[in-house]
Protein backbone atom coordinates (compact mmCIF):
# COMPACT_ATOMS: atom_id res chain seq x y z
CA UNK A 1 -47.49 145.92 93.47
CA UNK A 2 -47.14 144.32 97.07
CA UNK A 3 -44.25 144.33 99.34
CA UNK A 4 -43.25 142.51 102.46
CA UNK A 5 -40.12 141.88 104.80
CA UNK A 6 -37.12 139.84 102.95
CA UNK A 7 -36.28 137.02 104.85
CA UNK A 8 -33.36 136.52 105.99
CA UNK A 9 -31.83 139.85 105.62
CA UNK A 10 -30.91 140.33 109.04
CA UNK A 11 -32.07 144.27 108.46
CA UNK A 12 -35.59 144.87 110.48
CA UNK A 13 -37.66 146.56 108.04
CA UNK A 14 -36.21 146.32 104.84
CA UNK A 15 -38.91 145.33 102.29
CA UNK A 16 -38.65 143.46 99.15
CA UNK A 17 -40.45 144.94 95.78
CA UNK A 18 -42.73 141.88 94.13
CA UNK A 19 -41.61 142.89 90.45
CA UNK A 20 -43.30 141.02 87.38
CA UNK A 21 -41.65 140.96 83.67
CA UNK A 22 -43.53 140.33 80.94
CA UNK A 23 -42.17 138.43 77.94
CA UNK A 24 -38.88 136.84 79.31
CA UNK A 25 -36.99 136.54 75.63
CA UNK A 26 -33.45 137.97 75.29
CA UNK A 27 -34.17 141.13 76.93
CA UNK A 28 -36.55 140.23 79.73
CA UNK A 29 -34.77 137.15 80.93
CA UNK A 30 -31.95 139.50 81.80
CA UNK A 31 -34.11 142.13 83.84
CA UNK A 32 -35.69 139.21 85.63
CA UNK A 33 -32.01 137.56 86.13
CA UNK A 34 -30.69 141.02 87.88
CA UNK A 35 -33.74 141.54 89.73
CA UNK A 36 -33.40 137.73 91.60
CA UNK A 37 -29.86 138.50 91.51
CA UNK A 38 -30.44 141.86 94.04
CA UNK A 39 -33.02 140.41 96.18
CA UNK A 40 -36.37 141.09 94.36
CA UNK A 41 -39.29 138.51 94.18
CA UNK A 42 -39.84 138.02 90.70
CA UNK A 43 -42.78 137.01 89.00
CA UNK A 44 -42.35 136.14 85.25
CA UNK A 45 -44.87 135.66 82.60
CA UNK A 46 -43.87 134.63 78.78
CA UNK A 47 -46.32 132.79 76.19
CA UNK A 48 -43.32 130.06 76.20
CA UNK A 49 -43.15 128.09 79.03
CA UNK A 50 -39.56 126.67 78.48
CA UNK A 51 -38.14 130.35 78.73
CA UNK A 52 -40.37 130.89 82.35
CA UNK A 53 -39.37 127.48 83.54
CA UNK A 54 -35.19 128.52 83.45
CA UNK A 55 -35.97 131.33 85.63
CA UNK A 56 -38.00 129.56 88.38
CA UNK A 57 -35.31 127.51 88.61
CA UNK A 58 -33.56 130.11 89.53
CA UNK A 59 -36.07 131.58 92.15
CA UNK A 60 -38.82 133.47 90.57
CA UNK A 61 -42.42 132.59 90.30
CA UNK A 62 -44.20 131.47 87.17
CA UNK A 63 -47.45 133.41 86.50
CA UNK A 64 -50.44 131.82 84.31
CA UNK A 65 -51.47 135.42 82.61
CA UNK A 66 -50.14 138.44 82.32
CA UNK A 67 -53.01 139.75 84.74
């Protein structure tokens, strides 16, 4: 797991967690919804792309394993 500074938070030294979900179904896509919701970079990994893709859109990273 790797942090670095949030940008934009106008707070000097407050990090942001890199979090990854795997499998973004009904759960998951909710975890990974609040997480982007409080600030977290998200990456997301799910064996269906469609189900990544919504969350992109909505500021996480796609990854192409689960590595």
């Amino acid at each position: 797991m790797s942090s670095k500074i949030r940008k934009g938070s106008g707070r000097v030294g407050v990090t942001a967690l890199r979090v990854g979900v795997i499998g973004v179904g009904h759960m998951g896509k909710h975890y990974a919804v609040n997480l982007l919701k409080a600030g977290y970079d998200v990456v997301v990994y799910d064996t269906a792309e469609e189900r990544m893709s919504e969350l992109v859109k909505l500021g996480a990273e796609a990854a192409t394993s689960p590595r």
